[in-house]
Structures are given as structure tokens and as C-alpha cells.
C-alpha atoms as a PDB file:
ATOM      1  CA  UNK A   1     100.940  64.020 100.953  1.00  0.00           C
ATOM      2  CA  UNK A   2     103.083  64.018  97.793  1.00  0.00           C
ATOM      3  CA  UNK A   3     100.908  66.839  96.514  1.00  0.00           C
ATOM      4  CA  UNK A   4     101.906  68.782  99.437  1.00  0.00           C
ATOM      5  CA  UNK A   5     105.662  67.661  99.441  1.00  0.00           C
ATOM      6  CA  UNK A   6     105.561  68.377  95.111  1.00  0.00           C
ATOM      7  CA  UNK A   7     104.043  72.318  96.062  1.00  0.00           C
ATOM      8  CA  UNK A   8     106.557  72.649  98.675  1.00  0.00           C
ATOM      9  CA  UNK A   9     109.688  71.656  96.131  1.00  0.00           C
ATOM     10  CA  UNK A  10     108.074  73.992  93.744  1.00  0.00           C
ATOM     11  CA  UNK A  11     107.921  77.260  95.918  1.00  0.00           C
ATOM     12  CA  UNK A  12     111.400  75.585  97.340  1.00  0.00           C
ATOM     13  CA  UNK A  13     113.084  75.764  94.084  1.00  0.00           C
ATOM     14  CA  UNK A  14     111.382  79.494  93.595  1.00  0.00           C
ATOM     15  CA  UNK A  15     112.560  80.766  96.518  1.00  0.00           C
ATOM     16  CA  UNK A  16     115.919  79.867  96.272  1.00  0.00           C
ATOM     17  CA  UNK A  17     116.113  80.881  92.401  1.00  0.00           C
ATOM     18  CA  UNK A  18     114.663  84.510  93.957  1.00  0.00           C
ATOM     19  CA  UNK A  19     117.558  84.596  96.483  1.00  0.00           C
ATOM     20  CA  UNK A  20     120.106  84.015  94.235  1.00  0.00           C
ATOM     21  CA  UNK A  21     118.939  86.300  91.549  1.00  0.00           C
ATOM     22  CA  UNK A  22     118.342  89.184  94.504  1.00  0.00           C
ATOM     23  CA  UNK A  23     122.247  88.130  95.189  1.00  0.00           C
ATOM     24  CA  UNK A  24     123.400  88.657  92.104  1.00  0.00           C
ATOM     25  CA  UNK A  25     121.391  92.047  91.425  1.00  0.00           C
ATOM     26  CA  UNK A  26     122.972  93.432  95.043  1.00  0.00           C
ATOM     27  CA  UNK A  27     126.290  92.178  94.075  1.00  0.00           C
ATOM     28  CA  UNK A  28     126.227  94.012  90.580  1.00  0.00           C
ATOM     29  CA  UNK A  29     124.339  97.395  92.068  1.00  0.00           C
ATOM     30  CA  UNK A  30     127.765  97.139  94.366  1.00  0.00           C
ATOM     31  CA  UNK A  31     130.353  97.027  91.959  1.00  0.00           C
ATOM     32  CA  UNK A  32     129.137  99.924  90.114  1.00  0.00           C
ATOM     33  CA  UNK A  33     128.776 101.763  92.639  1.00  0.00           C
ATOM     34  CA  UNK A  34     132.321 101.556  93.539  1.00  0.00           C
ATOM     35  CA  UNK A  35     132.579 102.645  89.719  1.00  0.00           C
ATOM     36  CA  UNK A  36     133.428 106.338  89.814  1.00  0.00           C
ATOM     37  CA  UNK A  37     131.122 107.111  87.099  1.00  0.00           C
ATOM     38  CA  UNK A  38     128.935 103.910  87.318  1.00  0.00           C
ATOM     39  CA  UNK A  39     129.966 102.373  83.793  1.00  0.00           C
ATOM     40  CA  UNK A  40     131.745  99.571  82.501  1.00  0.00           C
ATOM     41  CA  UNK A  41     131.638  98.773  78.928  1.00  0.00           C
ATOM     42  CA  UNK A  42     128.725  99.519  77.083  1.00  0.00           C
ATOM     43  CA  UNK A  43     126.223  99.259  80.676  1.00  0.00           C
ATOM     44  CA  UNK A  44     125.228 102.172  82.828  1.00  0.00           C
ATOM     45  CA  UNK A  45     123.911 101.568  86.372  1.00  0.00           C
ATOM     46  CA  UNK A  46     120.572 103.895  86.682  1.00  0.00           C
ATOM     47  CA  UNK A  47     120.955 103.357  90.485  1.00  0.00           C
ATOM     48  CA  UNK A  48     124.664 104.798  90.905  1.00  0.00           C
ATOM     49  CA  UNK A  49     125.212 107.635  93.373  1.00  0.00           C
ATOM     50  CA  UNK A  50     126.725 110.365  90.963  1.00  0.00           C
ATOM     51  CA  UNK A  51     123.270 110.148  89.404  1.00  0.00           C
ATOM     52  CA  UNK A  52     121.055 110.916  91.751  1.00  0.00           C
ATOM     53  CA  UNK A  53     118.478 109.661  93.853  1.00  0.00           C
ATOM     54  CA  UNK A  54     114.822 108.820  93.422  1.00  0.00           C
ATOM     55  CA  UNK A  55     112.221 111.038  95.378  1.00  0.00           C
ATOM     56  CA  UNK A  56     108.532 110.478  95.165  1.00  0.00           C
ATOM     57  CA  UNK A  57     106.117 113.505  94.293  1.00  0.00           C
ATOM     58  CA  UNK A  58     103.032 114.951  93.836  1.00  0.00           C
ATOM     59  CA  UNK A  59     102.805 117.207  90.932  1.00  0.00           C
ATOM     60  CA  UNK A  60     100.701 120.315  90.937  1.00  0.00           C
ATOM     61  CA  UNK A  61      99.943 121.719  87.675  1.00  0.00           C
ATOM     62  CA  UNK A  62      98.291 125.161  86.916  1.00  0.00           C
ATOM     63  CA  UNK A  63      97.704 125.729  83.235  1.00  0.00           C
ATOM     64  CA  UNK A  64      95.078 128.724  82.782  1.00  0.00           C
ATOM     65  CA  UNK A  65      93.447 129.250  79.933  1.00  0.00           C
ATOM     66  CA  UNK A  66      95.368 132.971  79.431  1.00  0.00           C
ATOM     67  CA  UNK A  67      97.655 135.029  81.300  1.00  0.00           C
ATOM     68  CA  UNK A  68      97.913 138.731  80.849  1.00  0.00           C
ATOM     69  CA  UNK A  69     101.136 140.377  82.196  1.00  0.00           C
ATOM     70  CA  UNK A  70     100.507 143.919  82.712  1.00  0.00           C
ATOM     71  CA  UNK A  71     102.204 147.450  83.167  1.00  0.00           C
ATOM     72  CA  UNK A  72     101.407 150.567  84.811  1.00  0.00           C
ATOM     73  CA  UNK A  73     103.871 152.839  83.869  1.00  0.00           C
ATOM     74  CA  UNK A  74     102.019 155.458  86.320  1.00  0.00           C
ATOM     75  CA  UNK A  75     102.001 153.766  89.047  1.00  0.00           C
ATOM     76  CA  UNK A  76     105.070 151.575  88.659  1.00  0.00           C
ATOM     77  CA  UNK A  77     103.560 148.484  89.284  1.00  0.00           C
ATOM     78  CA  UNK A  78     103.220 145.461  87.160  1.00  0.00           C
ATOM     79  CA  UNK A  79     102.083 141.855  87.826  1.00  0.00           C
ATOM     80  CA  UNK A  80     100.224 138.838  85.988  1.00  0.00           C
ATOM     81  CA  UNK A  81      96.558 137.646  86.140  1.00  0.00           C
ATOM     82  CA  UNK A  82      95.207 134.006  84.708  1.00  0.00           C
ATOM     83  CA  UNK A  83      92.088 132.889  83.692  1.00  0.00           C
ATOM     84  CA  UNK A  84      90.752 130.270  85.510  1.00  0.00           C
ATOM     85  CA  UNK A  85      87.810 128.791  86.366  1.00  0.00           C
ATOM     86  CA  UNK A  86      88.078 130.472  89.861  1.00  0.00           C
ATOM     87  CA  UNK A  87      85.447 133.634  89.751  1.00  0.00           C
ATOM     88  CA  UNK A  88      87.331 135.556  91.541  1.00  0.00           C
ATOM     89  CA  UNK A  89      90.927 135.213  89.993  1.00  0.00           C
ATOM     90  CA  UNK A  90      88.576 135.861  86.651  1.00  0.00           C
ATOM     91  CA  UNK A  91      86.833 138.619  88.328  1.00  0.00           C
ATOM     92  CA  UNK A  92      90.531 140.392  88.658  1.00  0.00           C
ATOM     93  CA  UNK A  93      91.496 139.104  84.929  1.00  0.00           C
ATOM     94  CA  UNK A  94      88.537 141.057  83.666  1.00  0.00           C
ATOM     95  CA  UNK A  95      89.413 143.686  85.305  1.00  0.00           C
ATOM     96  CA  UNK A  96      92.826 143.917  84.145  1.00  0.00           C
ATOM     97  CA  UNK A  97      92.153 143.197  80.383  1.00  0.00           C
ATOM     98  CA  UNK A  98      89.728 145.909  80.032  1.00  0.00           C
ATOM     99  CA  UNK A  99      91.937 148.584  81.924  1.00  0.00           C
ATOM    100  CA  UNK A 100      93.330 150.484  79.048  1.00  0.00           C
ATOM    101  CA  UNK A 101      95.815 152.367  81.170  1.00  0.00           C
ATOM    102  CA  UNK A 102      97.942 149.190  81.303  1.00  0.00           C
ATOM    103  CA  UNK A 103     100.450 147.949  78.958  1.00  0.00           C
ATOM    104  CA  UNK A 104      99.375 144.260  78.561  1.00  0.00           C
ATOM    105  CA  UNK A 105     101.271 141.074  77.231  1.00  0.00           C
ATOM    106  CA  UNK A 106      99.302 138.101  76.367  1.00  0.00           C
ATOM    107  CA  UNK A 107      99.736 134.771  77.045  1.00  0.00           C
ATOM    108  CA  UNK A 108      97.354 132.350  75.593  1.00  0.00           C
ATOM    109  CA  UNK A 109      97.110 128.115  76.378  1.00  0.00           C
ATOM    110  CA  UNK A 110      95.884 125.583  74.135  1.00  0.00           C
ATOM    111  CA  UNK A 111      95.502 121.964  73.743  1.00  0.00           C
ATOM    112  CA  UNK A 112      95.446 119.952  70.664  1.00  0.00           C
ATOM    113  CA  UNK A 113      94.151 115.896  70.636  1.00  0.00           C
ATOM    114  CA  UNK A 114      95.082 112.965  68.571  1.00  0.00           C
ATOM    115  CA  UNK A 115      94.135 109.356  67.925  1.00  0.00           C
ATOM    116  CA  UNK A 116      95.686 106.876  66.235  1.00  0.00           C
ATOM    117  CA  UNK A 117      93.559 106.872  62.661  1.00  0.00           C
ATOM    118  CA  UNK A 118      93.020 110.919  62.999  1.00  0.00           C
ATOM    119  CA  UNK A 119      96.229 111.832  60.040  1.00  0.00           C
ATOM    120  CA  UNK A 120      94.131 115.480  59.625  1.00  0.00           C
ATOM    121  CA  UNK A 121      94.532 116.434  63.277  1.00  0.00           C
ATOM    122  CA  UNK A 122      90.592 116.902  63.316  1.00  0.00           C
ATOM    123  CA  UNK A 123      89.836 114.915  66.549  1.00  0.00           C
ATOM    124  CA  UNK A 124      89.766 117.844  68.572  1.00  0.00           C
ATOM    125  CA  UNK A 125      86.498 118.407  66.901  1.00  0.00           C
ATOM    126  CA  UNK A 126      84.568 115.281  67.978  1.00  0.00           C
ATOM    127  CA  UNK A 127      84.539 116.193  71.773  1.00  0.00           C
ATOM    128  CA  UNK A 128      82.539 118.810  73.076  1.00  0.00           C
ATOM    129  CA  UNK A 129      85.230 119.332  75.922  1.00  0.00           C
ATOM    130  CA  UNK A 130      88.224 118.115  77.846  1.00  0.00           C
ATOM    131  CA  UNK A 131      89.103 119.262  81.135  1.00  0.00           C
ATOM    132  CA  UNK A 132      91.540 117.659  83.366  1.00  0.00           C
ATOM    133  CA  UNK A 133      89.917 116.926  86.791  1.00  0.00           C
ATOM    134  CA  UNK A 134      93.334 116.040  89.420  1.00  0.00           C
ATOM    135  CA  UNK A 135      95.070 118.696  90.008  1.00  0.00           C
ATOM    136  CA  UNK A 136      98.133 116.624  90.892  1.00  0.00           C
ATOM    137  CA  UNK A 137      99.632 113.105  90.414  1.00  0.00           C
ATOM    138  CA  UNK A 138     102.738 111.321  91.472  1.00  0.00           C
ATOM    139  CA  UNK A 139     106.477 112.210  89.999  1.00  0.00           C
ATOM    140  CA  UNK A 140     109.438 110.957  90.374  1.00  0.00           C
ATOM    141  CA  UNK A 141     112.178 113.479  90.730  1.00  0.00           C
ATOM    142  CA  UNK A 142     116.383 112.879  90.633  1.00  0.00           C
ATOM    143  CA  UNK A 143     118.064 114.335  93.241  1.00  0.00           C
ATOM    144  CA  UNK A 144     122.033 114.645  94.026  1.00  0.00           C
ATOM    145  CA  UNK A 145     121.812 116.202  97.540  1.00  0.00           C
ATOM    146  CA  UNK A 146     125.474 117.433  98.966  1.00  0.00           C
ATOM    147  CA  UNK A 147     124.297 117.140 102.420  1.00  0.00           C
ATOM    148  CA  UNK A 148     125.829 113.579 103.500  1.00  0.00           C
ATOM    149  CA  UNK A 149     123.278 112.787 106.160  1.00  0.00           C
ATOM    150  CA  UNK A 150     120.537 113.349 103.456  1.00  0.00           C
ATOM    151  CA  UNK A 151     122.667 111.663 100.952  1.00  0.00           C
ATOM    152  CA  UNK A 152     123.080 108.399 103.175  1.00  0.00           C
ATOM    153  CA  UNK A 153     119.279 108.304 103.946  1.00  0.00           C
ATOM    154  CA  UNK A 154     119.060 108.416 100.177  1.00  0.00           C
ATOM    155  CA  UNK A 155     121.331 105.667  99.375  1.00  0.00           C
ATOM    156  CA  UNK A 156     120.049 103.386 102.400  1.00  0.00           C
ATOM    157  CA  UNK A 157     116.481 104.189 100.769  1.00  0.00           C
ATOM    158  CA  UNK A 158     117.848 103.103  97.247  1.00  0.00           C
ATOM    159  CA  UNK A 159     118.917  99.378  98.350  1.00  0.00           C
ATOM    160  CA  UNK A 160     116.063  98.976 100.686  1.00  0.00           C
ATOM    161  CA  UNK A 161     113.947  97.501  98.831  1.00  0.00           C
ATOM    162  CA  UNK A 162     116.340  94.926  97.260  1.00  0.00           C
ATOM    163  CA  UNK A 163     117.680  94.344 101.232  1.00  0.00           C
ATOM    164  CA  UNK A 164     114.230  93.471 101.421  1.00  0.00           C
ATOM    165  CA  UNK A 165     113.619  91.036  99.283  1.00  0.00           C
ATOM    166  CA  UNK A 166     116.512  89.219  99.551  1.00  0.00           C
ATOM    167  CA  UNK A 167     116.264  89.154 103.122  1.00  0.00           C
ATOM    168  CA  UNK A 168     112.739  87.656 102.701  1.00  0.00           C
ATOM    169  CA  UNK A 169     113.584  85.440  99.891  1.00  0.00           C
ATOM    170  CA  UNK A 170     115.889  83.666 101.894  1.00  0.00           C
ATOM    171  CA  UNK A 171     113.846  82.978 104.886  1.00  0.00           C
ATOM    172  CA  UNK A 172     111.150  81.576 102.804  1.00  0.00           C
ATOM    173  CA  UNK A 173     113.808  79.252 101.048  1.00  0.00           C
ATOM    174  CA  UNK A 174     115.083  77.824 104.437  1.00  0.00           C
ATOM    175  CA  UNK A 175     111.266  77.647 105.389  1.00  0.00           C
ATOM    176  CA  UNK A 176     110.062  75.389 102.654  1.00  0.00           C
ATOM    177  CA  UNK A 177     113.388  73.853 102.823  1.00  0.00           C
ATOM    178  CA  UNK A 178     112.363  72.505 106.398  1.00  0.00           C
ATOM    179  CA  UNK A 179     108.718  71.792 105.233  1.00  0.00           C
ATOM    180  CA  UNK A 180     110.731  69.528 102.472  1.00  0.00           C
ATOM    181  CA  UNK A 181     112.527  67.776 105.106  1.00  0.00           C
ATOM    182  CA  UNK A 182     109.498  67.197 107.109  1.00  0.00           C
ATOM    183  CA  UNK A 183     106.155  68.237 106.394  1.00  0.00           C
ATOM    184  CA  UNK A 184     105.081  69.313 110.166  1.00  0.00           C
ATOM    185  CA  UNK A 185     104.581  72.827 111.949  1.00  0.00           C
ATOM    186  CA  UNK A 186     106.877  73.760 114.906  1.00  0.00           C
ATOM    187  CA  UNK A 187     108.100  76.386 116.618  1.00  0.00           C
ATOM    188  CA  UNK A 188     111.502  77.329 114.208  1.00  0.00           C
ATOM    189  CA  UNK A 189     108.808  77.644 111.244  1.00  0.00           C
ATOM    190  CA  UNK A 190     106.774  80.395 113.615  1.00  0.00           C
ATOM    191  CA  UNK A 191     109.494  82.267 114.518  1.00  0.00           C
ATOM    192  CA  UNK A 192     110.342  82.093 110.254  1.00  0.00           C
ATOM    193  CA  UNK A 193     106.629  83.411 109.372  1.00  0.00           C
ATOM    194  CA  UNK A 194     107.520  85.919 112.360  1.00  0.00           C
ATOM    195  CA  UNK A 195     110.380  87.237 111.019  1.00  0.00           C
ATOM    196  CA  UNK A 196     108.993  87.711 107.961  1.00  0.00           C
ATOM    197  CA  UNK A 197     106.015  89.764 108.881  1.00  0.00           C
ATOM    198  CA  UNK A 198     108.628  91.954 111.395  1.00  0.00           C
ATOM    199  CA  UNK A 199     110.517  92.697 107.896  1.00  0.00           C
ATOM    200  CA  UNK A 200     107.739  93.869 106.337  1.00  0.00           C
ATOM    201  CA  UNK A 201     106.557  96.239 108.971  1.00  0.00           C
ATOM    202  CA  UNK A 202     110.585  97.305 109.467  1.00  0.00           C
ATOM    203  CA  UNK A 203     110.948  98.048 105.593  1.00  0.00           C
ATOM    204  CA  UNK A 204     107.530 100.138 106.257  1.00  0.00           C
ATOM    205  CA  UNK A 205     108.651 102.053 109.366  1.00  0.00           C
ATOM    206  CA  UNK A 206     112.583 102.751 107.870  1.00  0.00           C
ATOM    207  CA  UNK A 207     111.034 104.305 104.408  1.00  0.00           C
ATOM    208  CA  UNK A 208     108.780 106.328 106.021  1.00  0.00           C
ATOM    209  CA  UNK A 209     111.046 107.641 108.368  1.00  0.00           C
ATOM    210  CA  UNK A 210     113.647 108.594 105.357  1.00  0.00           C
ATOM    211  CA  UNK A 211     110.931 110.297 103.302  1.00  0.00           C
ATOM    212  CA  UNK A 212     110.392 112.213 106.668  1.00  0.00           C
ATOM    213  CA  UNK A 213     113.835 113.364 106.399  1.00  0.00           C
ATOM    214  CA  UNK A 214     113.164 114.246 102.926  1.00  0.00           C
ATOM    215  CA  UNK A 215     110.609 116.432 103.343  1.00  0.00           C
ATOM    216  CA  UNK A 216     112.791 118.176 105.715  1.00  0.00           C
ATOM    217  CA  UNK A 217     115.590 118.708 103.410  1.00  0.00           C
ATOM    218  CA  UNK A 218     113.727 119.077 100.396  1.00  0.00           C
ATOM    219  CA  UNK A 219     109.725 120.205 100.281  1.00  0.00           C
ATOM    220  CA  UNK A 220     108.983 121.819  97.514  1.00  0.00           C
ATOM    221  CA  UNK A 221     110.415 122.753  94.167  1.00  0.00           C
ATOM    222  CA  UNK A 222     108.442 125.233  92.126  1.00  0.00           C
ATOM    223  CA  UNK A 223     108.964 126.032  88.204  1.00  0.00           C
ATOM    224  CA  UNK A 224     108.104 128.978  86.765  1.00  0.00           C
ATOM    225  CA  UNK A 225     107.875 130.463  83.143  1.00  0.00           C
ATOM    226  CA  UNK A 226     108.459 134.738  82.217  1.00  0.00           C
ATOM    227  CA  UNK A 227     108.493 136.880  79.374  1.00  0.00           C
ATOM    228  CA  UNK A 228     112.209 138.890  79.906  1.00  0.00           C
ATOM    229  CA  UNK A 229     111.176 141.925  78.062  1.00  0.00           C
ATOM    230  CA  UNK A 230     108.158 142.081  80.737  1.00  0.00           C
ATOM    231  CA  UNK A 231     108.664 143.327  83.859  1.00  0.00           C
ATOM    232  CA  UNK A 232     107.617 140.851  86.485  1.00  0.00           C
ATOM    233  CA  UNK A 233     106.062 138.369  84.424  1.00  0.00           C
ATOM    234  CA  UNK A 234     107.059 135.389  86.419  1.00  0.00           C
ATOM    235  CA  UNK A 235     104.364 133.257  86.351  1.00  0.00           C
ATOM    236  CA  UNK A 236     104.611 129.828  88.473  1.00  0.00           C
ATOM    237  CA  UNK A 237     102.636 126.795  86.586  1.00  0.00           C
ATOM    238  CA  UNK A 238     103.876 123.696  88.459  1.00  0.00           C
ATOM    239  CA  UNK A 239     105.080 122.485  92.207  1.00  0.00           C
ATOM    240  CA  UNK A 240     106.548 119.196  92.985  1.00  0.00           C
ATOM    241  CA  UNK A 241     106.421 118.868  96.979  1.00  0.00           C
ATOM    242  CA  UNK A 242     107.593 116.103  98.435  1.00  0.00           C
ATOM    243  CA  UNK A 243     105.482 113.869 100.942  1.00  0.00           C
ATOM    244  CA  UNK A 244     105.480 111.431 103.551  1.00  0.00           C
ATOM    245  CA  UNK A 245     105.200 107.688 101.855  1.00  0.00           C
ATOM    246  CA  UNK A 246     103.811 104.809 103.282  1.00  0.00           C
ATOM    247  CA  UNK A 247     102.115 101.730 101.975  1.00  0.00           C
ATOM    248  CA  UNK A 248      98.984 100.387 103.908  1.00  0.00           C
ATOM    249  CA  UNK A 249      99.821  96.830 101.849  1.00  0.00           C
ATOM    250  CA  UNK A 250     103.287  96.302 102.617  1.00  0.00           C
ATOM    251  CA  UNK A 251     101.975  97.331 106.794  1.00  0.00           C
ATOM    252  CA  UNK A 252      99.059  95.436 106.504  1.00  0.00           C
ATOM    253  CA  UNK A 253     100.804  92.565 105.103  1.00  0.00           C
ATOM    254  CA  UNK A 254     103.540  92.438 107.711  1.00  0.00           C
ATOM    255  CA  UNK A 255     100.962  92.832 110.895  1.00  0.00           C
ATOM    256  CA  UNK A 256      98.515  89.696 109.392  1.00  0.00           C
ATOM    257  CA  UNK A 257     102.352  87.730 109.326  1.00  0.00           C
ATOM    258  CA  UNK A 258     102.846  88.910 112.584  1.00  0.00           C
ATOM    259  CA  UNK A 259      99.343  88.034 113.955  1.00  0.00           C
ATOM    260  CA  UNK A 260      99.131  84.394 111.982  1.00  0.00           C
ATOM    261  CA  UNK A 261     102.590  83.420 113.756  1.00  0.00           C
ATOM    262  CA  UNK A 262     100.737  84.253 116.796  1.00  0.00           C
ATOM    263  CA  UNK A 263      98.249  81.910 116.240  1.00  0.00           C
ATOM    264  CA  UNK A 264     100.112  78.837 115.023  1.00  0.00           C
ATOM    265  CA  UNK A 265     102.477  79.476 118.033  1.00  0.00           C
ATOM    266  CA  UNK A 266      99.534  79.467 120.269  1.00  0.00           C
ATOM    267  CA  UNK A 267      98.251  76.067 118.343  1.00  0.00           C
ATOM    268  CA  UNK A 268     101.449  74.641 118.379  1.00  0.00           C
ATOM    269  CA  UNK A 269     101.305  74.984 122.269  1.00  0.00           C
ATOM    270  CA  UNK A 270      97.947  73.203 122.203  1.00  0.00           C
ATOM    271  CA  UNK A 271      98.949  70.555 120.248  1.00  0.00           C
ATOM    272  CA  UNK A 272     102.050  69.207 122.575  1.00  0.00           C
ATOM    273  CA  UNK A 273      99.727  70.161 125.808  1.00  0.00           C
ATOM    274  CA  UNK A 274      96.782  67.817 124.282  1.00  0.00           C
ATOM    275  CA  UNK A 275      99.832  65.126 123.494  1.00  0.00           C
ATOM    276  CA  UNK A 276     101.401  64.938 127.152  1.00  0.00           C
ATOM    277  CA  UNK A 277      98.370  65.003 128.513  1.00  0.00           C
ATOM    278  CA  UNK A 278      97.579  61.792 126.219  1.00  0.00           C
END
């Protein structure tokens, strides 16, 4: 028993040291963000509205190996081709490079590698050959929309996560509180564990639903690269599209919450049957 009530004092004393320090945090994020320019002294706030907002998303690269922007001053036309490992993108490239009628710009792409001891740039040469695999990976992107619905989905998304854990933080400080005070399972430390797991799910179902909204507002930015003494040489190497997030964890999490309140509710209710029918 006094191992139990010394574990419960421990996570007590946690808890509440996590609710504070989530209070503080919240209360700071707040007064810089009535800051106009989110400063005060010699500190910056990296969450502060005139700065943006963080969006989640998936990078798409495409780096060929060479790009040929061509010409034809007969026909008027003029374009770009890459080498890729695609046969029939290179199929087209060939073609192109060994048209002599066209006026042709090169661009070639090149990697170099490096280690740590390697001081005559030489370890390039002890790999037969590198080639990335994904062809895309998460990015984080900083966004100032001037739409204000978008921009208050933004900022709700920004303290969400912080709402969240102090919200948790300080039901699990009034539950081990009560487990201090009395080391037995009833129905106000269910409906605790309950609330809990309904956070979790909440904070699931609200983010999702914002990057929803984001992908309406904002889907896909694209970045491209041209030569300006080429005639439509604008050649697009990387997307960032924005996607819907969601976090099996954080859902799964909240549900088995959900589900093990269920179950001590239904054995609390066996318990006091079994003792009034003693």
C-alpha cells in the first residue's frame, strides 16, 4: 500500500508540475501574441500570428539527370525534355538531343558526397551508385493566409495542441490527487479516465477537420526554375501539396481510454451489486 500511495505522489507531483508549466507556456504564447510584432527584448515568439502558420507537407522532388530546353525557330515552338529513368520521357529526350534543327540549351544535374574524414572530396568514388528511392517526404511550410476564416482555423490549430495538454494534464493531476486521498476506484475517477480518452479523440477529429480546410484553401504550391534568355524553359522540379493529417496513435489512444472507462464503470457496478447483495 505505501508503494502504491509513494507512485501515486510521484505521478501527483508530475502532473501538477506539467499543468503549471503548460500554464505558463499558454500564458507567455498570449502575451506575445498581443505583441504587434511578437518581440519583447531580446525574445521572439516563433508561434506569433504576423509570422505565419505551420502547414504540414509532402514534398515531391523531380531532379533529372539533364534537361534540354529547345527551339524551333521554324516551327515556333519550344519546350523542355528531362532525362529520367522513365523510357518514355527518355525516348522523347533522345529524340530531341539528336534533332539538329533545334536550338538546344543544356541543363545538366549532379551530386557530390562527403563524410566526415573525406578532406579530398573523393568519397563519391567509393560507391558504385546513389539513387534516392521516395519520391516525397514531409515539409513544413509558413503560411500568412489573409483569408480570416482560414487564418482562425490556423491559429485555433496553432494552440491546439498546448489546449491539449494542459487540458489533460490537469485532469490527471486532480485524478491522482483523489487516488492520494484515497486509494479506491469509483465512479468520479471513470468519468476522469473518460474524459481523457474523449480529449484525445476531440484533438484528433478538430485537426483533421482544419487540415481539411487547408487543403481547400491551399493544395498545392509548385516551384519552378527557367533560363530567361530561353524561351519557355520553365521547368517545374518540386510540389508541396498539402494533405489531410491524422494520427492513428493519438485515435487509438483516446478510443482504448474510452473503452477501459467502460470497463471499470461496468466493474464498479459489479462491485456495489456483489456488496448489497452481501
Amino acid at each position: 500500500m505505501k508503494n502504491n500511495n509513494r507512485l501515486v505522489t510521484v505521478l501527483y507531483i508530475i502532473s501538477r508540475l506539467s499543468f503549471r508549466a503548460f500554464q505558463l507556456i499558454l500564458l507567455f504564447a498570449l502575451i506575445f501574441e498581443c505583441i504587434p510584432d511578437g518581440s519583447l527584448g531580446g525574445f521572439n515568439s516563433t508561434t506569433h500570428h504576423s509570422k505565419g502558420y505551420l502547414v504540414k507537407t509532402q514534398i515531391q522532388l523531380s531532379i533529372p539527370d539533364t534537361v534540354i530546353f529547345y527551339n524551333n525557330k521554324e516551327t515556333g515552338t519550344s519546350g523542355s525534355a528531362a532525362k529520367t529513368s522513365n523510357s518514355e520521357y527518355n525516348a522523347i529526350f533522345n529524340k530531341i538531343k539528336n534533332d539538329k534543327k533545334l536550338s538546344k540549351t543544356y541543363q545538366i544535374n549532379n551530386f557530390d558526397i562527403y563524410n566526415s574524414g573525406d578532406h579530398d572530396f573523393n568519397a563519391k568514388k567509393k560507391f558504385d551508385n546513389i539513387e534516392p528511392q521516395g519520391v516525397s517526404s514531409d515539409f513544413n511550410v509558413l503560411v500568412n493566409p489573409k483569408n480570416y476564416f482560414f487564418k482562425a482555423a490556423m491559429l485555433v490549430k496553432n494552440y491546439l495542441a498546448i489546449l491539449l495538454a494542459l487540458f489533460v494534464s490537469y485532469h490527471l493531476m486532480l485524478l491522482f490527487k483523489q487516488l492520494r486521498a484515497n486509494f479506491a476506484f469509483d465512479q468520479l475517477l471513470n468519468n476522469r479516465i473518460q474524459i481523457i480518452g474523449y480529449s484525445f479523440i476531440s484533438y484528433q477529429i478538430i485537426n483533421m477537420i482544419i487540415s481539411i480546410i487547408t487543403t481547400q484553401y491551399l493544395s498545392t504550391i509548385s516551384y519552378y526554375h527557367y533560363i530567361p534568355k530561353v524561351e519557355n524553359s520553365k521547368f517545374q522540379f518540386m510540389n508541396l501539396n498539402t494533405y489531410i493529417e491524422y494520427n492513428w496513435q493519438t485515435l487509438f489512444m483516446g478510443l482504448c481510454l474510452v473503452v477501459l472507462a467502460k470497463l471499470l464503470s461496468y466493474g464498479y457496478d459489479l462491485q456495489n451489486e456483489n456488496d448489497l447483495t452481501i
